[in-house]
C-alpha atoms as a PDB file:
ATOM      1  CA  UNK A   1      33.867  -0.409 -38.982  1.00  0.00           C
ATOM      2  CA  UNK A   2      33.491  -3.861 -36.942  1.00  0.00           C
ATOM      3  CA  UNK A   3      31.043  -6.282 -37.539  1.00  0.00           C
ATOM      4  CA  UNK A   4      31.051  -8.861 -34.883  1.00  0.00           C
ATOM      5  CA  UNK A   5      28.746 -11.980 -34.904  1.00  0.00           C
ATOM      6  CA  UNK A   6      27.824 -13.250 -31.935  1.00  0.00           C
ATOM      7  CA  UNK A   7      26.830 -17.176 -31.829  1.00  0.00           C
ATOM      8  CA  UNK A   8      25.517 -19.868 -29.746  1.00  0.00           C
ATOM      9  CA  UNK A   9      28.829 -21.794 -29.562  1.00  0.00           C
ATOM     10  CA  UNK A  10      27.373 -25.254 -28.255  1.00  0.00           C
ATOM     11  CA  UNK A  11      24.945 -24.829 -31.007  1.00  0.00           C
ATOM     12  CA  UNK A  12      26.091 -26.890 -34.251  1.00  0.00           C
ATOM     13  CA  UNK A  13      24.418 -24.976 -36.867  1.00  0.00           C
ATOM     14  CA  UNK A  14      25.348 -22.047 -35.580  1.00  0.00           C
ATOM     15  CA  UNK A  15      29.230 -22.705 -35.645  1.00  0.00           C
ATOM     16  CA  UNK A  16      28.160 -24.034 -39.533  1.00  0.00           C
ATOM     17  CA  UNK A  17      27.261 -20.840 -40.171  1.00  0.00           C
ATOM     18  CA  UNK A  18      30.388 -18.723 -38.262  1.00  0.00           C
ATOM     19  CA  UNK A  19      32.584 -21.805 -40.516  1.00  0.00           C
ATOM     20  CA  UNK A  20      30.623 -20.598 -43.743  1.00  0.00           C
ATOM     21  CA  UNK A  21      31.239 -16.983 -43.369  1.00  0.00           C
ATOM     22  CA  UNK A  22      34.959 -17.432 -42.483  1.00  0.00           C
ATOM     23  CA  UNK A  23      35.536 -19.081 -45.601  1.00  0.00           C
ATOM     24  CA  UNK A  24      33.899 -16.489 -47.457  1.00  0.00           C
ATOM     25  CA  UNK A  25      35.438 -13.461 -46.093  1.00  0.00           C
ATOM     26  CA  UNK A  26      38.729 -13.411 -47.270  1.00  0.00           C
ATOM     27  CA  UNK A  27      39.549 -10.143 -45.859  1.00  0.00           C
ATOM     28  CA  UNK A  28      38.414 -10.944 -42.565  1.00  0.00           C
ATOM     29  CA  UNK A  29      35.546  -7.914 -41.887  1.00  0.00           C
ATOM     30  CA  UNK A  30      33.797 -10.319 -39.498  1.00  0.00           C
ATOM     31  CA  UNK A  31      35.043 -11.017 -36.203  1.00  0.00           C
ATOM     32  CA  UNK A  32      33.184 -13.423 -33.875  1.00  0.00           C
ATOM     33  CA  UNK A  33      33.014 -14.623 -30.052  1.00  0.00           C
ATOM     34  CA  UNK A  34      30.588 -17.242 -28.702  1.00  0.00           C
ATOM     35  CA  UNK A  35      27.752 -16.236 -26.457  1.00  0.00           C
ATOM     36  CA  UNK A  36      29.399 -18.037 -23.657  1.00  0.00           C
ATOM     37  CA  UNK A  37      32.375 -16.192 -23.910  1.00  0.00           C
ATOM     38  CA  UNK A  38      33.411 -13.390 -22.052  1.00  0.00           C
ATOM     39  CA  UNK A  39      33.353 -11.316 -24.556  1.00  0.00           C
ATOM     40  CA  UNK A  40      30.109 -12.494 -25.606  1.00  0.00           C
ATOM     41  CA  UNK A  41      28.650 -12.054 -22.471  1.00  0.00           C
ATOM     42  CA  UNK A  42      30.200  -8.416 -21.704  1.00  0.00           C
ATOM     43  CA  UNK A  43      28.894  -7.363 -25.880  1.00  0.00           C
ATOM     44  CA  UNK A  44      25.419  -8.870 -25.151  1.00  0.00           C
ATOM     45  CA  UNK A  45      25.296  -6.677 -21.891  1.00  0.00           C
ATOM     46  CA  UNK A  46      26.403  -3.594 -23.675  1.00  0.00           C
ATOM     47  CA  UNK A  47      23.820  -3.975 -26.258  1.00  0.00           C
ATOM     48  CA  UNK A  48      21.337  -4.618 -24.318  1.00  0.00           C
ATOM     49  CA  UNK A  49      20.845  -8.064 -25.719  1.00  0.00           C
ATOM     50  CA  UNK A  50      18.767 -10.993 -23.569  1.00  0.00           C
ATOM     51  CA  UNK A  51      20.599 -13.216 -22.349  1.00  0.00           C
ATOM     52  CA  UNK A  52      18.337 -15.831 -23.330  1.00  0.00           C
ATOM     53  CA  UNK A  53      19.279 -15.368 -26.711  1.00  0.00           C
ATOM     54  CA  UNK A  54      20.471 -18.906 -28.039  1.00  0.00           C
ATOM     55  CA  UNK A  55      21.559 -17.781 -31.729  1.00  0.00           C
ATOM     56  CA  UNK A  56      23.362 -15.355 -33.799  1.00  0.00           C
ATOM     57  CA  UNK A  57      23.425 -11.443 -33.361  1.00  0.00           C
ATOM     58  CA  UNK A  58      25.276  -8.922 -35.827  1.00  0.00           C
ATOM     59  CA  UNK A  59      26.988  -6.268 -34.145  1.00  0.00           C
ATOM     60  CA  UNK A  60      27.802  -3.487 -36.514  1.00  0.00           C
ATOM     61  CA  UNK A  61      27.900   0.117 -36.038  1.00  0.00           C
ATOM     62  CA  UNK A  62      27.301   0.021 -32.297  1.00  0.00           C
ATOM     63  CA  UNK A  63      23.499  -1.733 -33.364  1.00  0.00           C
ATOM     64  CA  UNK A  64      22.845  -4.894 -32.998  1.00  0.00           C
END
């Protein structure tokens, strides 16, 4: 099962956050990508996410 978080990756407190969680899942069930990414972009499209969105989405079991 993924779970992906999405996050605003010019946004401070958000990459506080993704740095929180990393050091807090020590058997890596998170994976992450930055809005602006890519990735990011293609998973927000596939979701059906707006691209306005400016924080963090959770991705898991194709829901977001």
């Amino acid at each position: 099962m993924k779970r992906i978080l999405l996050f605003d990756g010019e946004c401070n407190v958000c990459d506080a956050s993704v740095q929180f969680i990393i050091k807090r899942d020590p058997k890596a069930l998170f994976q992450f990508a930055s809005l602006q990414s890519d990735i990011g972009v293609a998973l927000l499209k596939k979701y059906d996410v707006p691209e306005t969105t400016d924080s963090i989405v959770f991705i898991e079991n194709d829901r977001h």
